[in-house]
Each structure stands twice: as structure tokens, then as C-alpha cells.
Protein backbone atom coordinates (compact mmCIF):
# COMPACT_ATOMS: atom_id res chain seq x y z
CA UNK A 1 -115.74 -116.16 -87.52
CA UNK A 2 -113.32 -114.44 -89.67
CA UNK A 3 -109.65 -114.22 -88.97
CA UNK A 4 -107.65 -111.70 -88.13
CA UNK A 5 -103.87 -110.30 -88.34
CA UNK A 6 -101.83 -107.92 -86.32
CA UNK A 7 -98.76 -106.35 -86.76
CA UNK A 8 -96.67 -103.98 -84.97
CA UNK A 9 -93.49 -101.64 -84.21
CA UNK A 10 -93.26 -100.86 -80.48
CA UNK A 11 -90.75 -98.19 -80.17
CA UNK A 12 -87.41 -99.59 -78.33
CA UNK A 13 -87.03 -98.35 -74.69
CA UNK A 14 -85.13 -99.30 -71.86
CA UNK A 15 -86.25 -101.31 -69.69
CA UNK A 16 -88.15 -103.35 -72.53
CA UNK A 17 -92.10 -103.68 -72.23
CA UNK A 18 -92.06 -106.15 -75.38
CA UNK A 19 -93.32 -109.03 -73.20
CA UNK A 20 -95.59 -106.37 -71.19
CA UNK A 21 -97.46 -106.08 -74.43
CA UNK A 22 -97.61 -109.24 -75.85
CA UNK A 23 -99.10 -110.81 -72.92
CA UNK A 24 -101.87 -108.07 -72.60
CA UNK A 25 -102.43 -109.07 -76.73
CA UNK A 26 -102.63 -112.56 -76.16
CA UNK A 27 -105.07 -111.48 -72.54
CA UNK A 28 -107.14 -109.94 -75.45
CA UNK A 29 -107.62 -112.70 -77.95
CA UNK A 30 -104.25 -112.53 -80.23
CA UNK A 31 -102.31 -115.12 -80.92
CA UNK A 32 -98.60 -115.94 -81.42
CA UNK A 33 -98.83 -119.44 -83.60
CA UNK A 34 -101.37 -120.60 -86.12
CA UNK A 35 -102.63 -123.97 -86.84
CA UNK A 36 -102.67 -125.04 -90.38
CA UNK A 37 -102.17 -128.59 -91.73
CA UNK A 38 -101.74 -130.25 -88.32
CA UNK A 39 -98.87 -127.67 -87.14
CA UNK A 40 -98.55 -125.05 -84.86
CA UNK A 41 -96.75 -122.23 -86.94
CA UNK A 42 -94.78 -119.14 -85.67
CA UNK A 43 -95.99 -115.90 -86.76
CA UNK A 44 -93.42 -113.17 -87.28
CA UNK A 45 -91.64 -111.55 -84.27
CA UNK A 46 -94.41 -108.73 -83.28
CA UNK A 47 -97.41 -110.62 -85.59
CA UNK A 48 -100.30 -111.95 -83.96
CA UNK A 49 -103.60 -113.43 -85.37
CA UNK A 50 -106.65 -114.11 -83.46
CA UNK A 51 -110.87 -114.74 -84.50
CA UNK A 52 -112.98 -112.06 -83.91
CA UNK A 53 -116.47 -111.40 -84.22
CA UNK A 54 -115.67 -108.46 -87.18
CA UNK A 55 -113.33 -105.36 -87.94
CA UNK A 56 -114.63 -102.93 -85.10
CA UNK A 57 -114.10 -106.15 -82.26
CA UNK A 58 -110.50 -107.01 -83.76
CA UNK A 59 -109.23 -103.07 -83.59
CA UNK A 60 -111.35 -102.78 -80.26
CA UNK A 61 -109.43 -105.96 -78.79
CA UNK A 62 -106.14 -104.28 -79.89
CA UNK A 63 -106.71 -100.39 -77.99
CA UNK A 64 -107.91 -102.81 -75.19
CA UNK A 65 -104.53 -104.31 -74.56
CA UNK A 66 -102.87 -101.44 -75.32
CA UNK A 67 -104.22 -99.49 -72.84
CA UNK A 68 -104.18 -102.35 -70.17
CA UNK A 69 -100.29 -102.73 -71.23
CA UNK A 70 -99.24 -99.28 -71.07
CA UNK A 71 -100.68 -99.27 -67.40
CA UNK A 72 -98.99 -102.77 -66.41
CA UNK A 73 -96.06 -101.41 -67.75
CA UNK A 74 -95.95 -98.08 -65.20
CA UNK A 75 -97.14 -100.14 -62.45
CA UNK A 76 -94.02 -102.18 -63.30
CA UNK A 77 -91.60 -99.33 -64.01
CA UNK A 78 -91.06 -100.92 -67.46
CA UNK A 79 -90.41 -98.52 -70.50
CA UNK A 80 -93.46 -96.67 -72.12
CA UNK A 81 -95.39 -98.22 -74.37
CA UNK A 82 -95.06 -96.68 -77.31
CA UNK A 83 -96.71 -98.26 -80.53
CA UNK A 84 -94.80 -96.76 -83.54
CA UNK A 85 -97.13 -98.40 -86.44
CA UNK A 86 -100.16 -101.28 -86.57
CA UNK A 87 -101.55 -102.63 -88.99
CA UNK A 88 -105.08 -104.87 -89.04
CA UNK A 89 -106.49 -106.92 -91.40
CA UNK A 90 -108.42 -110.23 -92.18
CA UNK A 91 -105.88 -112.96 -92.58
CA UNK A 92 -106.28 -114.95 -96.18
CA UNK A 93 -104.37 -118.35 -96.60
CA UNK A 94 -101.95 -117.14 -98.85
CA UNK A 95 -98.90 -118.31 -98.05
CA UNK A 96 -97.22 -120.11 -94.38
CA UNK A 97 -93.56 -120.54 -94.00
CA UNK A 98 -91.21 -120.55 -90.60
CA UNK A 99 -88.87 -122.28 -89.31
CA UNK A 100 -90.49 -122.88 -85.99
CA UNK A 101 -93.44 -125.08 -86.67
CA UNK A 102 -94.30 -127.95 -84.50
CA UNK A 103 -96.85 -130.76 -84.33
CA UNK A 104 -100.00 -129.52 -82.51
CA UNK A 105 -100.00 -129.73 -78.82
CA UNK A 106 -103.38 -132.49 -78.08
């Protein structure tokens, strides 16, 4: 199943839906860590990866989560959801570094 990666700039707004959104991405199938060489690795703040069946079900699982985080986030009275750029694509193994990477949990 190929591999995917996410990346995004929510538009800053007070109160914050940041955690709104990433839960609802994570709900969908995206992922905040990768495991590569028997370690969990960080993405990037606001990166997520996740497998997916092809292009259409990666960008479909994204507008899902949007749209079910932009309607937690008024039932919450949390800042609009307001997703400034995104960017999908199928994740190579190019290159892994961060400095929050941790044995993997068993």
C-alpha cells in the first residue's frame, strides 16, 4: 500500500483549533511518527504520513477530517479552521532526521 505525506499551514486564530485538527487527521488515517529502522520518528510540526489505498483515498481522507474538524471546532467554540496551504504526496525514503525519535512502543 503506498505511503503517503501531508503537510499543512492552518491559519493562526484565537482560540487555537491546532489539536482540533490533528486529532480529526489522525481519526482519518494520518499519522504523527514513522517507523523506520526500529524507531518511532517525529514528523515535522503540522506533517503527517499515513497508507492509503491510492492518491484519490489519501486527498479524500484529508477533506474528510477537514470537514469533521471544522465542525468539532464550532461545536467547541474553537477558532475556524482555516487551512492556508496542503500539500500531498507519496512519501519516498529519502532522507529521516529529528530529534525526537524513540525505540518502538511493543
Amino acid at each position: 500500500m503506498p505511503r503517503y505525506l501531508l503537510t499543512y499551514d492552518l491559519k493562526t486564530t484565537n482560540p487555537d483549533p491546532r489539536s482540533i485538527v490533528r486529532t480529526q487527521l489522525q481519526d482519518a488515517g494520518w499519522h504523527v511518527r514513522v517507523n523506520k529502522d526500529d524507531l518511532s520518528w517525529a514528523y515535522p510540526n503540522t506533517t503527517m504520513g499515513g497508507p492509503f489505498d491510492d492518491d484519490d483515498a489519501a486527498v479524500a481522507a484529508y477533506r474528510s477530517a477537514i470537514r469533521n474538524a471544522k465542525a468539532e471546532a464550532a461545536r467547541q467554540g474553537k477558532g475556524a479552521v482555516v487551512i492556508e496551504k496542503v500539500y500531498i504526496t507519496r512519501r519516498t525514503e529519502v532522507l529521516f532526521e529529528t530529534d525526537d525519535k524513540r525505540p518502538i512502543a511493543g
